[in-house]
Protein backbone atom coordinates (compact mmCIF):
# COMPACT_ATOMS: atom_id res chain seq x y z
CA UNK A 1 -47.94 -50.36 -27.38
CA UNK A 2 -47.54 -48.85 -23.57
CA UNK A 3 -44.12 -50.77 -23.53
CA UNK A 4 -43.32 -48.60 -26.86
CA UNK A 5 -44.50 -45.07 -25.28
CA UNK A 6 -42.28 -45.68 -21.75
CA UNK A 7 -39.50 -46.89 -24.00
CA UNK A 8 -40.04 -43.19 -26.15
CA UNK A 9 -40.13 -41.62 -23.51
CA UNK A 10 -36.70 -42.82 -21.73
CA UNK A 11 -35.34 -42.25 -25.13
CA UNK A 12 -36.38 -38.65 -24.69
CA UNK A 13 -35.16 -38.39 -21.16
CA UNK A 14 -31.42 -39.68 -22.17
CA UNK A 15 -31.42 -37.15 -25.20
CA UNK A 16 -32.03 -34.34 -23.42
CA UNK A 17 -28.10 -33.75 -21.88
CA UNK A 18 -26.90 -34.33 -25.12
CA UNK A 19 -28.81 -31.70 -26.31
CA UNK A 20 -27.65 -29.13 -24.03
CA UNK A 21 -24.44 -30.27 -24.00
CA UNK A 22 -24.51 -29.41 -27.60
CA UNK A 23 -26.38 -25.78 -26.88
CA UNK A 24 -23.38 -25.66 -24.55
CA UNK A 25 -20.77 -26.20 -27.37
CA UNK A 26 -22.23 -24.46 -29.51
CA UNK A 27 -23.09 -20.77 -27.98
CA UNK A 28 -20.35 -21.29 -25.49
CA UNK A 29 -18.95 -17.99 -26.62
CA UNK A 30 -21.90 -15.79 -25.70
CA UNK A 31 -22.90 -18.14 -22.64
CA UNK A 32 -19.33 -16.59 -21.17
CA UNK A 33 -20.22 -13.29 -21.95
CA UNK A 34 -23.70 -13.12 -20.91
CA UNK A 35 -22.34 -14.66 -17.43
CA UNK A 36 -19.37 -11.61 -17.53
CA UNK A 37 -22.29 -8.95 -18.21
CA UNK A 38 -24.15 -10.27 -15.14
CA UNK A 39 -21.53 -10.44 -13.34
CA UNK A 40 -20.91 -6.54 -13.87
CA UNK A 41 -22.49 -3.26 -12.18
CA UNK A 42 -23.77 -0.46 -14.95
CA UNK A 43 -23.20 2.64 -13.04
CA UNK A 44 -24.47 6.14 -13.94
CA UNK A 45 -22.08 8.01 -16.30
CA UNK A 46 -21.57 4.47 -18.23
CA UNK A 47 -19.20 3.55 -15.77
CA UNK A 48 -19.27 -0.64 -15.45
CA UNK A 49 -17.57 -2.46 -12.39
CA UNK A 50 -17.14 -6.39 -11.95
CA UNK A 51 -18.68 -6.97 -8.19
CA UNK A 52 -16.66 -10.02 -7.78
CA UNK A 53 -13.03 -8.17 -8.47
CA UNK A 54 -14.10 -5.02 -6.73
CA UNK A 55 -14.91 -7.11 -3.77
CA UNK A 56 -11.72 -8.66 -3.72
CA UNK A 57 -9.84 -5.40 -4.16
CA UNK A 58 -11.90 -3.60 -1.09
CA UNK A 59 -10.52 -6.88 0.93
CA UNK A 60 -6.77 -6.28 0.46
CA UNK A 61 -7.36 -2.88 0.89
CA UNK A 62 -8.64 -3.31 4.10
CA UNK A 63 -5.93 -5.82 5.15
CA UNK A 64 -3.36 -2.92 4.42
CA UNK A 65 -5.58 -0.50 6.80
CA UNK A 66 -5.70 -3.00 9.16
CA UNK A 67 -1.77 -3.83 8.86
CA UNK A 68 -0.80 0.72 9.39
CA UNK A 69 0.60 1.41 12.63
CA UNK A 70 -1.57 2.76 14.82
CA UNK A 71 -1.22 6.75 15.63
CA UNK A 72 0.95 7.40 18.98
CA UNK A 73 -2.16 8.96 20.27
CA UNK A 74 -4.39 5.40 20.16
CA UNK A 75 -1.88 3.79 22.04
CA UNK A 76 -3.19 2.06 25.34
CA UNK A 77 -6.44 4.08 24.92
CA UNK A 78 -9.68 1.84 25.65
CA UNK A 79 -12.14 1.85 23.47
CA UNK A 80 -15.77 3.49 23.17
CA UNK A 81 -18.30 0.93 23.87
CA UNK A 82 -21.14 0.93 21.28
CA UNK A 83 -23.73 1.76 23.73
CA UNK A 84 -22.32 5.05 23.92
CA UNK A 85 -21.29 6.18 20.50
CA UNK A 86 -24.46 7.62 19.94
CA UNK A 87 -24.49 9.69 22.95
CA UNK A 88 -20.65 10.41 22.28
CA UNK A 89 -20.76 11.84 19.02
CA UNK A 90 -23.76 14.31 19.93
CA UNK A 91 -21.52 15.57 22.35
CA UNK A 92 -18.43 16.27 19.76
CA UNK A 93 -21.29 17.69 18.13
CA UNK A 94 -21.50 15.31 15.38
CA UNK A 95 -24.21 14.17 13.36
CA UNK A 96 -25.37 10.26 15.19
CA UNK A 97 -24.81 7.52 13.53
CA UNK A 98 -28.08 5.63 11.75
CA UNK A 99 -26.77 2.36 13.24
CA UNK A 100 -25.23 3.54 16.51
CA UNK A 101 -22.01 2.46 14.51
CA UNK A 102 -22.74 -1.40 15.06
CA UNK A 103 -22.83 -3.07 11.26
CA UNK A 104 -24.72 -6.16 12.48
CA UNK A 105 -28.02 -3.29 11.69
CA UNK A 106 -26.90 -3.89 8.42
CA UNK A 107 -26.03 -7.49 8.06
CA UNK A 108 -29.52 -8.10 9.28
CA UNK A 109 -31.45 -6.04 6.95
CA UNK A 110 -29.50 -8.62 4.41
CA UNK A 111 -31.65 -11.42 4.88
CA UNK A 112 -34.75 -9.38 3.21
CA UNK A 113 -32.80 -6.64 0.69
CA UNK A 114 -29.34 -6.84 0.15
CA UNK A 115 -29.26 -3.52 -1.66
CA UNK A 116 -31.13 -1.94 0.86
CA UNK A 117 -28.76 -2.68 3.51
CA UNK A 118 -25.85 -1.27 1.15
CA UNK A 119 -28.07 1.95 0.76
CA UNK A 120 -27.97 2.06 4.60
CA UNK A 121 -24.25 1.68 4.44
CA UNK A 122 -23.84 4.22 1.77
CA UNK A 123 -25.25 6.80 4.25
CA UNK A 124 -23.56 5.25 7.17
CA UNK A 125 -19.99 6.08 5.12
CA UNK A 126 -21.29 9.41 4.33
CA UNK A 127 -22.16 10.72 8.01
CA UNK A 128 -18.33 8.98 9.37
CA UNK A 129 -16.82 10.71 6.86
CA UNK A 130 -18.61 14.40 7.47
CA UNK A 131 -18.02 13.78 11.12
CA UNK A 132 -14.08 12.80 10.64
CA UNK A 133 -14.61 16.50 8.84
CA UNK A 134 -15.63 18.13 11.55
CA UNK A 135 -13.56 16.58 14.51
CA UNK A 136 -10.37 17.34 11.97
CA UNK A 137 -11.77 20.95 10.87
CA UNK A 138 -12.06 20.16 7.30
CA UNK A 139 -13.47 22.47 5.58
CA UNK A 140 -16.56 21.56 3.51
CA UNK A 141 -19.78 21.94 1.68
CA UNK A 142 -23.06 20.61 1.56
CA UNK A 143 -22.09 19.69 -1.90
CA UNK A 144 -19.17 17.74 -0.86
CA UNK A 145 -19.62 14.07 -0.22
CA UNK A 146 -18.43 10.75 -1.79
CA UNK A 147 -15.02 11.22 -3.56
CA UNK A 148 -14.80 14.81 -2.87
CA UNK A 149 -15.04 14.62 0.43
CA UNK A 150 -13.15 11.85 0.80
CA UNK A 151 -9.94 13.61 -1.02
CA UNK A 152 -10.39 16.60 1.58
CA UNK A 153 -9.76 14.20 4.12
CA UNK A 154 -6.98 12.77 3.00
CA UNK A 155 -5.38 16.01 2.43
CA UNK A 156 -6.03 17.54 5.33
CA UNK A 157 -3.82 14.50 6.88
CA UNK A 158 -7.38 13.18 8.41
CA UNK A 159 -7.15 9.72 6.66
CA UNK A 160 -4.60 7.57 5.55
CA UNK A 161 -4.06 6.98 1.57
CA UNK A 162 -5.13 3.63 1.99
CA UNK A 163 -8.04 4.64 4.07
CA UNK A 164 -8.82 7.06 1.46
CA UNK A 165 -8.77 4.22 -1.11
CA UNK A 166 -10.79 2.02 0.73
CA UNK A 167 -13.47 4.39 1.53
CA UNK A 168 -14.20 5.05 -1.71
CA UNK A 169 -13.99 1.49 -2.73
CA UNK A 170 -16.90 0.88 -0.25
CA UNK A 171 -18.58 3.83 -2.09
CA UNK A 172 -18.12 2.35 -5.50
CA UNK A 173 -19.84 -0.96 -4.53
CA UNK A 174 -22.69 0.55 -2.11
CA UNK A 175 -23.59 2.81 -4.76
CA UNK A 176 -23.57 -0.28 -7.17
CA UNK A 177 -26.49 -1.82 -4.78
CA UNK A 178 -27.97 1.88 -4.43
CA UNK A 179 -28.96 1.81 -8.37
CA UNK A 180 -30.60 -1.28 -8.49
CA UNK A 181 -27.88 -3.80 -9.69
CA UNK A 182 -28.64 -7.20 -8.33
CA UNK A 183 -26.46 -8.14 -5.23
CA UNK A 184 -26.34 -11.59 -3.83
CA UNK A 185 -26.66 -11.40 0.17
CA UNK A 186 -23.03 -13.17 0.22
CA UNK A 187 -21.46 -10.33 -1.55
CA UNK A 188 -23.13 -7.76 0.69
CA UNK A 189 -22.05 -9.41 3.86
CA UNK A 190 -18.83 -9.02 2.25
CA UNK A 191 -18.95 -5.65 2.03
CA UNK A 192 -20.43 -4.58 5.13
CA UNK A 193 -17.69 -6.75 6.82
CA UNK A 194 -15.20 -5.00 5.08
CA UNK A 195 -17.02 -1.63 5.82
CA UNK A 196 -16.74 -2.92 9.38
CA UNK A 197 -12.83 -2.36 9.34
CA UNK A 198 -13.40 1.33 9.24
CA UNK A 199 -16.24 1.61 11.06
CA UNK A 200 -13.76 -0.24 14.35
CA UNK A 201 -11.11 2.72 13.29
CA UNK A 202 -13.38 5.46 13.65
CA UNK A 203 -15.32 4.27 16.84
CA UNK A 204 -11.20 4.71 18.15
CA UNK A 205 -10.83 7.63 17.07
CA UNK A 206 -13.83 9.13 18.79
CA UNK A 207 -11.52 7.60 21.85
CA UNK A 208 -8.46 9.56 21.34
CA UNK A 209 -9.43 11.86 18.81
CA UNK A 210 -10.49 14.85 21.12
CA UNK A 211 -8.76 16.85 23.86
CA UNK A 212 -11.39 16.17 26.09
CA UNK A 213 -9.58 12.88 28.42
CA UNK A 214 -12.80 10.57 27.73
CA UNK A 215 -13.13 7.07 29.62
CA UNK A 216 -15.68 4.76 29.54
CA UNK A 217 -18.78 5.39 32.04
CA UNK A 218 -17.73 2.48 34.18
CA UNK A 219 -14.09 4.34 34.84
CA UNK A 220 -15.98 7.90 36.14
């Protein structure tokens, strides 16, 4: 009798792969698209984006800012050292950045809230891009922020197109994690280190941006 129980039991244990193979075969249509609709950000407006594409969009974007010549004013001109960006900006008088404009802040909130840390990066963007605003004397209003102020930028001549594009790229997915859709700590990385390609470009410009001959401390 036990042998006939263990025996029922194995039987069980070798029929249950058919079985979801079959579940498989059989709803394979809607397993796809259940797996699509995860894979996608709901947005407010009804506005859906697929993290995985927009990910890999924001990357070439930010190969093709990293590939534009440089302006003839960055040439040869050191860079500021994190330490002092802080203390830099207050003296442009610009608003400080929440992370003293080193992204590791934000790849190390990661490890406990992935969307958190893209909140923080969402208002990281939004203070760079106010400050490019003022160091360029773009006009604009408290109103103005995300898209809008990123197209004043660009045509004032303060950003690149593809800066431009990639900006709000980083927008689009931060504000993905900023209303709650679920973001694996891989893809955040991802876009923090993509984040990170502007964040280098503006942390030169505070360099050679301004009439005002800076060097680093060391070189006083």
């Amino acid at each position: 009798m036990e042998i006939a129980k263990l025996l029922l039991e194995y039987l069980k244990v070798l029929a249950w792969p058919s079985v979801i193979l079959a579940i498989v075969l059989i709803f394979r249509k809607q397993i796809e698209s259940l797996i699509k609709r995860l894979e996608k950000a709901d947005l407010p407006g009804g506005v859906s984006i697929s993290l995985r594409a927009e990910i890999l969009e924001a990357k070439k974007l930010s190969e093709q800012v990293i590939a534009e010549p440089l302006p003839s004013q960055a040439k040869g001109v050191q860079s500021l050292p994190l330490t002092e960006a802080n203390l830099r900006m207050l003296k442009l008088g610009l608003q400080p950045s929440p992370s003293g404009l080193n992204v590791d802040y934000y790849r190390d909130i990661v490890g406990d809230d992935p969307n958190l840390a893209l909140a923080g990066l969402r208002l990281e963007v939004d203070v760079l891009a106010k400050n490019l605003a003022t160091g360029f004397g773009v006009n604009v209003t408290p109103e103005d922020s995300g898209g809008r102020l990123v197209k004043k930028l660009h045509d004032a001549g303060a950003i690149t197109l593809q800066q431009a594009k990639l900006i709000q790229k980083i927008l689009q997915l931060a504000n993905a994690g900023v209303h709650g859709t679920s973001v694996s700590p891989r893809e955040a990385n991802q876009i923090i280190n993509i984040a990170g390609v502007l964040v280098d470009q503006y942390i030169a410009w505070l360099s050679w941006g301004f009439d005002d001959e800076w060097q680093p401390r060391q070189q006083r």
